[in-house]
C-alpha atoms as a PDB file:
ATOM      1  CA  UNK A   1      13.507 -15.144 -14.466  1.00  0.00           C
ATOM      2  CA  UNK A   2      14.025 -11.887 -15.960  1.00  0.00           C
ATOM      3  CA  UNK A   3      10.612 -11.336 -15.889  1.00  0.00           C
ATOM      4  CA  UNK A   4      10.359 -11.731 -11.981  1.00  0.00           C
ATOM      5  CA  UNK A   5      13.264  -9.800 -11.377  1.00  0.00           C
ATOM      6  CA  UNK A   6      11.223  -6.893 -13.386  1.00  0.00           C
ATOM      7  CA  UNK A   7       8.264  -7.455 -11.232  1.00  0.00           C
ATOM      8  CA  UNK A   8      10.209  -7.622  -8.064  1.00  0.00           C
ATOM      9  CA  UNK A   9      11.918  -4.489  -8.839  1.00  0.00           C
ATOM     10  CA  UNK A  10       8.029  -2.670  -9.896  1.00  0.00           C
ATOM     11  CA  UNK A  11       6.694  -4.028  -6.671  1.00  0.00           C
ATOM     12  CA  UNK A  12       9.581  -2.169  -4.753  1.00  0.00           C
ATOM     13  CA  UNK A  13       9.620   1.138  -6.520  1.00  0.00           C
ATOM     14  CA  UNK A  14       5.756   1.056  -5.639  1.00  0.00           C
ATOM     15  CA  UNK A  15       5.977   0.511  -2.137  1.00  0.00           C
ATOM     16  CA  UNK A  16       8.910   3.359  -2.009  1.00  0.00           C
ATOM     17  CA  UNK A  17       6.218   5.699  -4.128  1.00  0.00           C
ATOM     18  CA  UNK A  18       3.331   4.707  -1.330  1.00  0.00           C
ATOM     19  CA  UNK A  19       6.013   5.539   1.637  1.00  0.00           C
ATOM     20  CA  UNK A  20       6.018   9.068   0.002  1.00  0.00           C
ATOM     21  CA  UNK A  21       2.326   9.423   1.150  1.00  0.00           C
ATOM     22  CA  UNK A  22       2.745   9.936   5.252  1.00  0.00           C
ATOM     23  CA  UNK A  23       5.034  13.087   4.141  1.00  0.00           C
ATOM     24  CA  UNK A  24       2.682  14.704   1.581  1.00  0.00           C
ATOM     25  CA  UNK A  25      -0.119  14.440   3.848  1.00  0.00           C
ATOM     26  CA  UNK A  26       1.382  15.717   6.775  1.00  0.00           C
ATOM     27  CA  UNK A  27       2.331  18.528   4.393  1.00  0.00           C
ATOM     28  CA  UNK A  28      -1.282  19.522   3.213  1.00  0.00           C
ATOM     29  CA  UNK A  29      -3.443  21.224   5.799  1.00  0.00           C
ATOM     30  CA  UNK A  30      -6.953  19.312   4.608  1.00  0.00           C
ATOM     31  CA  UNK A  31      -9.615  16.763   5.846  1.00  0.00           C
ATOM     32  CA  UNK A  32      -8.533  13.654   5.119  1.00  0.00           C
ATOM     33  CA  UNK A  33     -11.565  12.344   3.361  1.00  0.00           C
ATOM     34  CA  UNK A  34     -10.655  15.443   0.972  1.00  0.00           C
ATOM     35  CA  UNK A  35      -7.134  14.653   0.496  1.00  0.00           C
ATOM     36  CA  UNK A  36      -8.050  11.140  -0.522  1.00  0.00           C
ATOM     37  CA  UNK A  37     -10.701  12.633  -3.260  1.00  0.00           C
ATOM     38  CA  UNK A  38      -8.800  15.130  -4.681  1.00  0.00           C
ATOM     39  CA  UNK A  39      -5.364  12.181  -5.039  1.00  0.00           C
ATOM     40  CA  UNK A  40      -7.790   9.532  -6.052  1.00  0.00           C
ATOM     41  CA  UNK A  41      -9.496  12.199  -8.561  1.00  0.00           C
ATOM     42  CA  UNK A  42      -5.684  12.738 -10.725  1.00  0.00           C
ATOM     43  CA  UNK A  43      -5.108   9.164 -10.238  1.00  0.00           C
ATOM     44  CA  UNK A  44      -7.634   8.298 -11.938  1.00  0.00           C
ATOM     45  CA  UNK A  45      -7.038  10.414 -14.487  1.00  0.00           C
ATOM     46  CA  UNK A  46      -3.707   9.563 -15.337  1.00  0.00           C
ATOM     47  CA  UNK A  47      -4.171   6.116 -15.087  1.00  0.00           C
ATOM     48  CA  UNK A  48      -7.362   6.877 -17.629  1.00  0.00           C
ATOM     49  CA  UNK A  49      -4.546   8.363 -19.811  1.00  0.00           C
ATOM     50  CA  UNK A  50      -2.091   5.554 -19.352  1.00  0.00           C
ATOM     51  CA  UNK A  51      -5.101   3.269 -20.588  1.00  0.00           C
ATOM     52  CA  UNK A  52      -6.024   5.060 -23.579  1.00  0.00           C
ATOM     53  CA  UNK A  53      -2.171   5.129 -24.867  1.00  0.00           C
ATOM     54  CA  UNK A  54      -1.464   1.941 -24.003  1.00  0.00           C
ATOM     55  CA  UNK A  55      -4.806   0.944 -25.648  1.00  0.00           C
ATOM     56  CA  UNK A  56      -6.244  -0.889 -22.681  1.00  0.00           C
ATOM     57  CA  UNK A  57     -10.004  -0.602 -22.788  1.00  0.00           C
ATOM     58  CA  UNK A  58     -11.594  -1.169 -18.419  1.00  0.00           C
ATOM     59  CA  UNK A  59     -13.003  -4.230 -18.080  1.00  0.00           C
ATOM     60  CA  UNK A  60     -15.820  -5.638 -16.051  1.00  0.00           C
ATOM     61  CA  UNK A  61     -15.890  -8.773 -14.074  1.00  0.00           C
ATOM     62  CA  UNK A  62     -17.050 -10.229 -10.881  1.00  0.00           C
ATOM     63  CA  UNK A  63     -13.254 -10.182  -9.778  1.00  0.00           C
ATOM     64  CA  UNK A  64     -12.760  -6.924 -11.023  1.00  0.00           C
ATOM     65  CA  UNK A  65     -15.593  -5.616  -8.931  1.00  0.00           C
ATOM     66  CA  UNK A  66     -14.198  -7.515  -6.036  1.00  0.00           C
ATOM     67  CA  UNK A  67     -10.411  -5.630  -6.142  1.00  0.00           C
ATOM     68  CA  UNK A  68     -12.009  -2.658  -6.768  1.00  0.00           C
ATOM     69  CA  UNK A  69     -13.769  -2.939  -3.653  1.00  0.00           C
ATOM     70  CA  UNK A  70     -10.329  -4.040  -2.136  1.00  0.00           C
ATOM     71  CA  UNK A  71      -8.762  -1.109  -3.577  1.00  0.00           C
ATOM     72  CA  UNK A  72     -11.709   1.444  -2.260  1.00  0.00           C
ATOM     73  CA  UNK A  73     -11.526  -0.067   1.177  1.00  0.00           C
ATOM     74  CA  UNK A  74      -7.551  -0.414   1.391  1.00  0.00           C
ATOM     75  CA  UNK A  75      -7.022   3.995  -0.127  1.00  0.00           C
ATOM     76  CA  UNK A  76     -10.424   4.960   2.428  1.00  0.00           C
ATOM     77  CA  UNK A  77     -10.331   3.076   5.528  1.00  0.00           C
ATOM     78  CA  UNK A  78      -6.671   3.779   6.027  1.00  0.00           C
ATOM     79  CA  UNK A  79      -7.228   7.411   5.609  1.00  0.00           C
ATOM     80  CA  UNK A  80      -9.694   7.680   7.959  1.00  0.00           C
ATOM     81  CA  UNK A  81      -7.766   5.213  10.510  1.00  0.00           C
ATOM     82  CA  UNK A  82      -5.225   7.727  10.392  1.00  0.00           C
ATOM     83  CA  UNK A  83      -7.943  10.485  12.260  1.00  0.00           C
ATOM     84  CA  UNK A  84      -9.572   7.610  14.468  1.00  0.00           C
ATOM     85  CA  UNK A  85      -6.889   6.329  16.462  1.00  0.00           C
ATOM     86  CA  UNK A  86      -2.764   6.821  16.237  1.00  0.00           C
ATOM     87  CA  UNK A  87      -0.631   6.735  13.558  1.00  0.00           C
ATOM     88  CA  UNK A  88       1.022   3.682  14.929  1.00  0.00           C
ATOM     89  CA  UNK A  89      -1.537   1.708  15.308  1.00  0.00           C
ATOM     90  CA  UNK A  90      -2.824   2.213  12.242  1.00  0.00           C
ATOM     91  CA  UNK A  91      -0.029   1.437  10.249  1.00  0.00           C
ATOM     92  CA  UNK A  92       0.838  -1.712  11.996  1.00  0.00           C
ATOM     93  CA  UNK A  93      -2.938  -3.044  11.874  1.00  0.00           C
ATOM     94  CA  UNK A  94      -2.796  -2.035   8.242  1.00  0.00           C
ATOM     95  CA  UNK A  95       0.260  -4.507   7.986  1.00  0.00           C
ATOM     96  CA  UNK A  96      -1.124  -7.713   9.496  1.00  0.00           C
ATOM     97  CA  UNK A  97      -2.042  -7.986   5.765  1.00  0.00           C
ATOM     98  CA  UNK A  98       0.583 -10.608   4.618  1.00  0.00           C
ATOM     99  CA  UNK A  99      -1.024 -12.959   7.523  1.00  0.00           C
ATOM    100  CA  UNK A 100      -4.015 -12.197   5.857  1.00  0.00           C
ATOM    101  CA  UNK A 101      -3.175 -12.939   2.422  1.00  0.00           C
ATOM    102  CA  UNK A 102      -1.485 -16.004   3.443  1.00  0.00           C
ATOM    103  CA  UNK A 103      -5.024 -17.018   5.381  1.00  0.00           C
ATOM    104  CA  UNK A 104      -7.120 -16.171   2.228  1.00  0.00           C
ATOM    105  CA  UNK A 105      -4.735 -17.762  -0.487  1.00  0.00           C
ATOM    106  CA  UNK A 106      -4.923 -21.332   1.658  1.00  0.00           C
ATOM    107  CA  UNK A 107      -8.906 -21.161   1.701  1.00  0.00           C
ATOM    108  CA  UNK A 108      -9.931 -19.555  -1.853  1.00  0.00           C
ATOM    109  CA  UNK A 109      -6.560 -20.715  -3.846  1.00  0.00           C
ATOM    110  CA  UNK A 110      -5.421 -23.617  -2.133  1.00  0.00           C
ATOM    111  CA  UNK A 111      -2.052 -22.426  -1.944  1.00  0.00           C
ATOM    112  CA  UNK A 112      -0.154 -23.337   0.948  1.00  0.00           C
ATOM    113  CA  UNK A 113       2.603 -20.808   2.367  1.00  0.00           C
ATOM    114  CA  UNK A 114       6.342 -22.213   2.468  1.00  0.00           C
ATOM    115  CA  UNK A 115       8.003 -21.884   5.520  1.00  0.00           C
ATOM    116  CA  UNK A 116      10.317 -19.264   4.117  1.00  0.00           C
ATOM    117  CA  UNK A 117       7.130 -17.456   3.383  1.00  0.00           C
ATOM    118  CA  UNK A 118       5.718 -17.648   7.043  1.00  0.00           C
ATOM    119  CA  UNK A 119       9.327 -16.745   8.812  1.00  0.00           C
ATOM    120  CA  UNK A 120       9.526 -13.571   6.713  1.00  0.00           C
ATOM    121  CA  UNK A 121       6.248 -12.494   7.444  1.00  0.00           C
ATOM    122  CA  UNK A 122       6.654 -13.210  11.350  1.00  0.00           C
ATOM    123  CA  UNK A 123      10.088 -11.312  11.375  1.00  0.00           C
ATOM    124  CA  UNK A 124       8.807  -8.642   8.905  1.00  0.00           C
ATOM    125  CA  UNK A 125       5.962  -7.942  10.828  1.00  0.00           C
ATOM    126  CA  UNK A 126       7.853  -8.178  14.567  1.00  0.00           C
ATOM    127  CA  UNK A 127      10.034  -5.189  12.698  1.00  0.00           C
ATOM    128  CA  UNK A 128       7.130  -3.124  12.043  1.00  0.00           C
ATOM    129  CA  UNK A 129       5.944  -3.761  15.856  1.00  0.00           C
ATOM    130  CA  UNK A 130       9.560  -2.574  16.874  1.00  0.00           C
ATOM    131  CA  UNK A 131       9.989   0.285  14.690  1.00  0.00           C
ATOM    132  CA  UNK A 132       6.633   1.883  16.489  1.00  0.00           C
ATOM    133  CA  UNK A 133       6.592   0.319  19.921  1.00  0.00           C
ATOM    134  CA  UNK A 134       7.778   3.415  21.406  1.00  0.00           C
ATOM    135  CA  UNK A 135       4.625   5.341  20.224  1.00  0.00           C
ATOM    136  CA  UNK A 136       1.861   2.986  20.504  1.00  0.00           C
ATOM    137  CA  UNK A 137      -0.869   3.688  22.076  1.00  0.00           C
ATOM    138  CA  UNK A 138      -5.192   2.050  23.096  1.00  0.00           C
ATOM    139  CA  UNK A 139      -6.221   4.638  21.093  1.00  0.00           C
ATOM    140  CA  UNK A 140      -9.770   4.339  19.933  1.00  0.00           C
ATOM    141  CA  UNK A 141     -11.158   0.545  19.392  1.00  0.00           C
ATOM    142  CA  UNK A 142     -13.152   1.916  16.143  1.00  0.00           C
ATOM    143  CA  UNK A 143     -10.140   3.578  14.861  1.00  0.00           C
ATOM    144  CA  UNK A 144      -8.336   0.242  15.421  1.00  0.00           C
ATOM    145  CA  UNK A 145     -10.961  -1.779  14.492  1.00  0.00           C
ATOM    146  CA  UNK A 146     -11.128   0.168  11.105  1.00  0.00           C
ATOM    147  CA  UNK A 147      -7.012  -0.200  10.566  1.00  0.00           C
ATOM    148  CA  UNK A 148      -7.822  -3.944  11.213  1.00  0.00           C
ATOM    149  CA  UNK A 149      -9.882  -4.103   8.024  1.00  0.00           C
ATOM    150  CA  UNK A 150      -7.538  -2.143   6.214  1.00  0.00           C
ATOM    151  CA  UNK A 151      -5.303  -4.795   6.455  1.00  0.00           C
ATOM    152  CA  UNK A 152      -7.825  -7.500   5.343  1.00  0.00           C
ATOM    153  CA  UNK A 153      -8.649  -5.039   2.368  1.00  0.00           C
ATOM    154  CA  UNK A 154      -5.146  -4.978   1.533  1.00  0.00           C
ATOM    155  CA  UNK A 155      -4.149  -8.037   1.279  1.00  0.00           C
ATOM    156  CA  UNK A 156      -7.299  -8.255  -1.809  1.00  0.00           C
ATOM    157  CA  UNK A 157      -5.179  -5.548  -3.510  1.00  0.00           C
ATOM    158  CA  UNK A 158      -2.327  -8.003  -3.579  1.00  0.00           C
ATOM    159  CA  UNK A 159      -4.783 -10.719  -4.888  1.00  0.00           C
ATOM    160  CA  UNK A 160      -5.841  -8.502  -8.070  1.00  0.00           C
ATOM    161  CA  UNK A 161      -4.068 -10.776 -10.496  1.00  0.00           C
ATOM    162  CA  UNK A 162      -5.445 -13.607  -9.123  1.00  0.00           C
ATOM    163  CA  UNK A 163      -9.326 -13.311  -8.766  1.00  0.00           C
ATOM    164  CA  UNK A 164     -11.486 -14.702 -11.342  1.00  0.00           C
ATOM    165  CA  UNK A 165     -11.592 -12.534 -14.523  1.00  0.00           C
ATOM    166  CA  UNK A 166      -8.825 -10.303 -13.113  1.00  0.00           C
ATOM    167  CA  UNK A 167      -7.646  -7.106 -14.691  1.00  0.00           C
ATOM    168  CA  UNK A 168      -6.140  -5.058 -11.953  1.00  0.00           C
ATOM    169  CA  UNK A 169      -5.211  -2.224 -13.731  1.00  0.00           C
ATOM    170  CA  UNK A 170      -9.208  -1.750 -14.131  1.00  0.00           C
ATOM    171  CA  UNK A 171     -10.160  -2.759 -10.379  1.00  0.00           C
ATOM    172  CA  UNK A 172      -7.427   0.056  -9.930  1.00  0.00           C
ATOM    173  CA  UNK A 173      -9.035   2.862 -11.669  1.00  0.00           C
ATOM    174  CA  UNK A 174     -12.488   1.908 -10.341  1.00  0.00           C
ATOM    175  CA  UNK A 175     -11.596   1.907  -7.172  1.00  0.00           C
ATOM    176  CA  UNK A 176      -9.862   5.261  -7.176  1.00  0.00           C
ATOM    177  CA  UNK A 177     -12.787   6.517  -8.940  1.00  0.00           C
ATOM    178  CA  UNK A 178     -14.787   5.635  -6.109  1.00  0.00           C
ATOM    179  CA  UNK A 179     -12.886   7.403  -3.676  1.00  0.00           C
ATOM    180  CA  UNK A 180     -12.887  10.683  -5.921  1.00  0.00           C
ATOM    181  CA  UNK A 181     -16.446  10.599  -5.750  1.00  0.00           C
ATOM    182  CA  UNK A 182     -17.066   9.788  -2.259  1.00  0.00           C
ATOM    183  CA  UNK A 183     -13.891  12.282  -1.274  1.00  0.00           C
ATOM    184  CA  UNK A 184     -14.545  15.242  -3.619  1.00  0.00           C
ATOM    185  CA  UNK A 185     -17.584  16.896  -1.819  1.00  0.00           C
ATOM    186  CA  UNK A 186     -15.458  17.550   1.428  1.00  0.00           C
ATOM    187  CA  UNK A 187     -13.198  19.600  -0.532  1.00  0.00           C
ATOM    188  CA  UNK A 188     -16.169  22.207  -0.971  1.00  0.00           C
ATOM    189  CA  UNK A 189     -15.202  22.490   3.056  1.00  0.00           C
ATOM    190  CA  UNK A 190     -11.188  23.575   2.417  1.00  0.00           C
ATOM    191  CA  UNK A 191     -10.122  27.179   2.508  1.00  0.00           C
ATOM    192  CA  UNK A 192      -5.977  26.368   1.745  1.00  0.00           C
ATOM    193  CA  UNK A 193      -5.833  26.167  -2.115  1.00  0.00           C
ATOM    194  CA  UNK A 194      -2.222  27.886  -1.834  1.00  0.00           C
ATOM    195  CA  UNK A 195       0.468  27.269  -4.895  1.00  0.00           C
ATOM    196  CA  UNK A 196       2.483  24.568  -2.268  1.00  0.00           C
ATOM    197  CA  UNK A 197      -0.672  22.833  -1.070  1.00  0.00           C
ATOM    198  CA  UNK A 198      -1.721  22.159  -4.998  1.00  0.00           C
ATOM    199  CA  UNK A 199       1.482  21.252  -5.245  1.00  0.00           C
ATOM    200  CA  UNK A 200       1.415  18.364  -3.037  1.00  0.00           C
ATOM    201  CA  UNK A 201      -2.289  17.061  -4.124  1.00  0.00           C
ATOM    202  CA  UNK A 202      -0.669  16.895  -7.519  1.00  0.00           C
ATOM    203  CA  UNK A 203       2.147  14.855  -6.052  1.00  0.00           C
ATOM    204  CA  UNK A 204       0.179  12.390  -4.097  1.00  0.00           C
ATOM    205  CA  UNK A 205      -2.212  11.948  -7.339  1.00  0.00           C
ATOM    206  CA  UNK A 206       0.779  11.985  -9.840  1.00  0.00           C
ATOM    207  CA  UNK A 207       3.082   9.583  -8.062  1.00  0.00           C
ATOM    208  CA  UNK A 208       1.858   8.222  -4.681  1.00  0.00           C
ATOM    209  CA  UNK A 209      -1.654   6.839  -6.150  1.00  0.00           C
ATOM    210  CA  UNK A 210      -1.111   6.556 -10.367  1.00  0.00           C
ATOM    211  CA  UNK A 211       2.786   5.528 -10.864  1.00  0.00           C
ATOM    212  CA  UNK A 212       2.380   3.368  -7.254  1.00  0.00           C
ATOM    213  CA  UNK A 213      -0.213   1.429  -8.665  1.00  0.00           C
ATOM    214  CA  UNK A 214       0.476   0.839 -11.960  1.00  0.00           C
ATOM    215  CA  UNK A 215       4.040  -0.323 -10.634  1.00  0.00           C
ATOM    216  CA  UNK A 216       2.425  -2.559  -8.625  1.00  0.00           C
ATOM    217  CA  UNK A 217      -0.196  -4.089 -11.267  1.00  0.00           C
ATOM    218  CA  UNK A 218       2.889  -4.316 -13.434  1.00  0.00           C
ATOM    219  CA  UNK A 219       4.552  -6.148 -10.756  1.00  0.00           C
ATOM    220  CA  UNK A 220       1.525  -8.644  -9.593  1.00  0.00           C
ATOM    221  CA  UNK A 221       1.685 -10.404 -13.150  1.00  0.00           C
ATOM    222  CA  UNK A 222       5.010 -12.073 -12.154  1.00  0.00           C
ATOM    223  CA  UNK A 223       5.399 -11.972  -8.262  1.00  0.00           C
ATOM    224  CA  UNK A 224       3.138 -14.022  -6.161  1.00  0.00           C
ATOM    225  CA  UNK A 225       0.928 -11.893  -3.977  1.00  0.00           C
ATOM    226  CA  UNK A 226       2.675 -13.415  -0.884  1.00  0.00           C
ATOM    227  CA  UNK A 227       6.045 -11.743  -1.840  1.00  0.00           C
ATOM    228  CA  UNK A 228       4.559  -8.500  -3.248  1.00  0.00           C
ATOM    229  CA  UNK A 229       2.968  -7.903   0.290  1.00  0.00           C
ATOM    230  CA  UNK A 230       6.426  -9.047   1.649  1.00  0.00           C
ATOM    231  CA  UNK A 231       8.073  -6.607  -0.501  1.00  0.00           C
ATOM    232  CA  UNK A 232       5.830  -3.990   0.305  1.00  0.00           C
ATOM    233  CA  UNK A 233       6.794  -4.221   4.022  1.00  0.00           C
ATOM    234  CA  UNK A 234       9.291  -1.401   3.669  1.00  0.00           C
ATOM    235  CA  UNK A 235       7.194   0.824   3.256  1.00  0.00           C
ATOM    236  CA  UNK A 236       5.507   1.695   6.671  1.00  0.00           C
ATOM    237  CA  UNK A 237       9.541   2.133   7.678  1.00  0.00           C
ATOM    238  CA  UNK A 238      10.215   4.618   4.666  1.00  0.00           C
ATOM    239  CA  UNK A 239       7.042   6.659   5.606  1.00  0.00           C
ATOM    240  CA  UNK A 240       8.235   7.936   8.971  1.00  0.00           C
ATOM    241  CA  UNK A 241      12.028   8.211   7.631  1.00  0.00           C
ATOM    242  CA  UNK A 242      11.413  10.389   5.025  1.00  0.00           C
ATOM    243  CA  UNK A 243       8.676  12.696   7.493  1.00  0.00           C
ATOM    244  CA  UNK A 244      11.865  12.449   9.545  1.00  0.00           C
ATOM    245  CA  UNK A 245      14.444  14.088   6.894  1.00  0.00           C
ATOM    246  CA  UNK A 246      12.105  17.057   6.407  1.00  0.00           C
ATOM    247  CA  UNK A 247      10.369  17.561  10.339  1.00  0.00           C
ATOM    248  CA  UNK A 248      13.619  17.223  12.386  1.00  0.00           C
ATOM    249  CA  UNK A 249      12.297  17.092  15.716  1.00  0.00           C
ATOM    250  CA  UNK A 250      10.768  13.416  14.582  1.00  0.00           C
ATOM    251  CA  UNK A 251      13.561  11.422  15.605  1.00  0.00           C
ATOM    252  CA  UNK A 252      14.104   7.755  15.536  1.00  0.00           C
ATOM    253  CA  UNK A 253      14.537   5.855  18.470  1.00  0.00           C
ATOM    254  CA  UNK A 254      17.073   2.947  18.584  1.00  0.00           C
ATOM    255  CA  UNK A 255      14.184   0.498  18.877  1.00  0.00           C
ATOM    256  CA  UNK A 256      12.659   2.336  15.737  1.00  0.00           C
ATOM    257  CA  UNK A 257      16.113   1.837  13.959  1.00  0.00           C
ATOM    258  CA  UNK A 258      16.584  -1.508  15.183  1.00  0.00           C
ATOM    259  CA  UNK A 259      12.961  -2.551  13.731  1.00  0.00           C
ATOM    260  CA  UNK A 260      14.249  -0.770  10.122  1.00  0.00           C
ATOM    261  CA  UNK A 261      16.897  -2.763   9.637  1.00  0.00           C
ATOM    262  CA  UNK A 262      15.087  -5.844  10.473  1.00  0.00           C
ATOM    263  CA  UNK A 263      12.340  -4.929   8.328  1.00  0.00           C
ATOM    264  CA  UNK A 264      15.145  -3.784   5.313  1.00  0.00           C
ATOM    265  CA  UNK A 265      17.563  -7.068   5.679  1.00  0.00           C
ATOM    266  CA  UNK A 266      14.843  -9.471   6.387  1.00  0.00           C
ATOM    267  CA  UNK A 267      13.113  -8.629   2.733  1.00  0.00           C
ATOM    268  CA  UNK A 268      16.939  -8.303   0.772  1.00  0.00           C
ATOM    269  CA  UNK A 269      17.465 -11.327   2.243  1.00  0.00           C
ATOM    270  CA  UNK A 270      13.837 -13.395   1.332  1.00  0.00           C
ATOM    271  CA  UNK A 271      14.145 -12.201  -2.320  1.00  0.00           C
ATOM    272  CA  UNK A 272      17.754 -13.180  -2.605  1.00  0.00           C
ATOM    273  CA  UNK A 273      16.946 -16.791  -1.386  1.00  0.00           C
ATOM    274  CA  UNK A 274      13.734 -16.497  -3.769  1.00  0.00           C
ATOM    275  CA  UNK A 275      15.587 -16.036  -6.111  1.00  0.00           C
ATOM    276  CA  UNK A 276      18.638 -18.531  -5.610  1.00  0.00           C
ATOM    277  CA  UNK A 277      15.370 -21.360  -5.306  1.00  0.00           C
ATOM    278  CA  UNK A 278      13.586 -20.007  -8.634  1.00  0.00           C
ATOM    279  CA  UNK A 279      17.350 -20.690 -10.246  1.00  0.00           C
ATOM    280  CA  UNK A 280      17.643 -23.910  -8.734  1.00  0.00           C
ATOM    281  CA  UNK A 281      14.349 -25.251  -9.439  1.00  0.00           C
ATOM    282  CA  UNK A 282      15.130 -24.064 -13.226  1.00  0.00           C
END
């Protein structure tokens, strides 16, 4: 029990560390493919670090391979969503990946979702919708396509503790790594290497990509994938709050606020019955 409430609690600090990202971007004035190469690039550093003291050696498996692939896909694709079509629609096509995960855990795992599971997913999701309906847009159908995978790719992430031979701390680093070397060459394109925009790389590498992600691999060994992507559905509300508290002149609506709280009460309210059923069933 304690144990899950640890990995709840990792899952959640991770998803407020990934909310930080929306902010730090909008912050730094480069490409996007070399923002994601120069975070992924200290990530996987650090987590290289946090490795070696921890005295962790990377592993190599068929699943491994797989969730770094996830991981790759889920850091890229969402990136470049972000230039391809609006910032609402690619946030909310991002997070059909709980109805995903729940699609891919029934076929490869066997694993039914509860109906507890499937109500919080619908009402978690319907928040999301709510919370941007007043800026969606068409946009592009490539862009939104791409988003669309994004969410499939995401839901893998989620699934790193459970593929065959898993070690998601090492499908972690891989996959960053892949992004640093696939991202790095556009920075040879940026002119803005000022103290402040540094300053936020090193952010987004230090805590939005490394911390987030080992929180969340720490989380994944005691929280079914279904609730960590649950959990995680704060986090496309926190985003646009926090660009919010430093820009101003991005104000919520009341159907943006309304869709928060939904969002906020409808995941306090699945982990506290979680959690009252883990007790009982003990």
């Amino acid at each position: 029990m304690k144990s899950t409430r640890s990995g709840v609690l990792s899952v959640l600090c991770a998803a407020v560390l990934f909310s930080t990202g929306g902010l730090l971007i909008k912050l730094i004035p480069w490409s996007a493919m070399a923002i994601n190469g120069a975070r992924s690039l200290i990530s996987t550093i650090l987590i290289g670090l946090y490795l070696w003291t921890t005295k962790q050696k990377i592993r190599f498996s068929p699943g491994i391979v797989l969730g770094a692939v996830a991981t790759f896909l889920t850091c890229s694709l969402f990136i470049l969503a972000n230039k391809m079509t609006t910032a609402a629609n690619a946030i909310i096509l991002q997070y059909t990946a709980p109805v995903f995960l729940i699609l891919f855990m029934a076929l490869f795992f066997r694993e039914k979702p509860g109906g507890l599971d499937i109500l919080t997913c619908i009402l978690v999701f319907a928040g999301i919708v709510l919370f941007f309906l007043d800026s969606l847009s068409t946009g592009h159908y490539a862009g939104d396509l791409i988003a669309l995978v994004a969410g499939m790719s995401y839901a893998g992430v989620f699934m790193l503790n459970r593929l065959p031979g898993a070690h998601p701390i090492s499908s972690v680093i891989i996959g960053h790594g892949l992004c640093a070397v696939i991202g790095l060459p556009s920075i040879l394109h940026e002119t803005d290497f000022s103290p402040s925009t540094l300053l936020w790389i090193a952010l987004l590498g230090m805590f939005q990509m490394a911390l987030a992600y080992i929180l969340l691999c720490h989380g994944l060994k005691s929280v079914s994938p279904v609730t960590s992507s649950l959990i995680t559905g704060i986090e496309p509300i926190l985003s646009p709050i926090l660009v919010m508290m430093v820009f101003p002149s991005e104000k919520l609506s009341p159907l943006a606020i309304a869709g928060a709280f939904l969002v906020i009460v409808t995941v306090l309210v699945y982990n506290v019955l979680k959690a009252k059923r883990m007790r009982t069933d003990g």
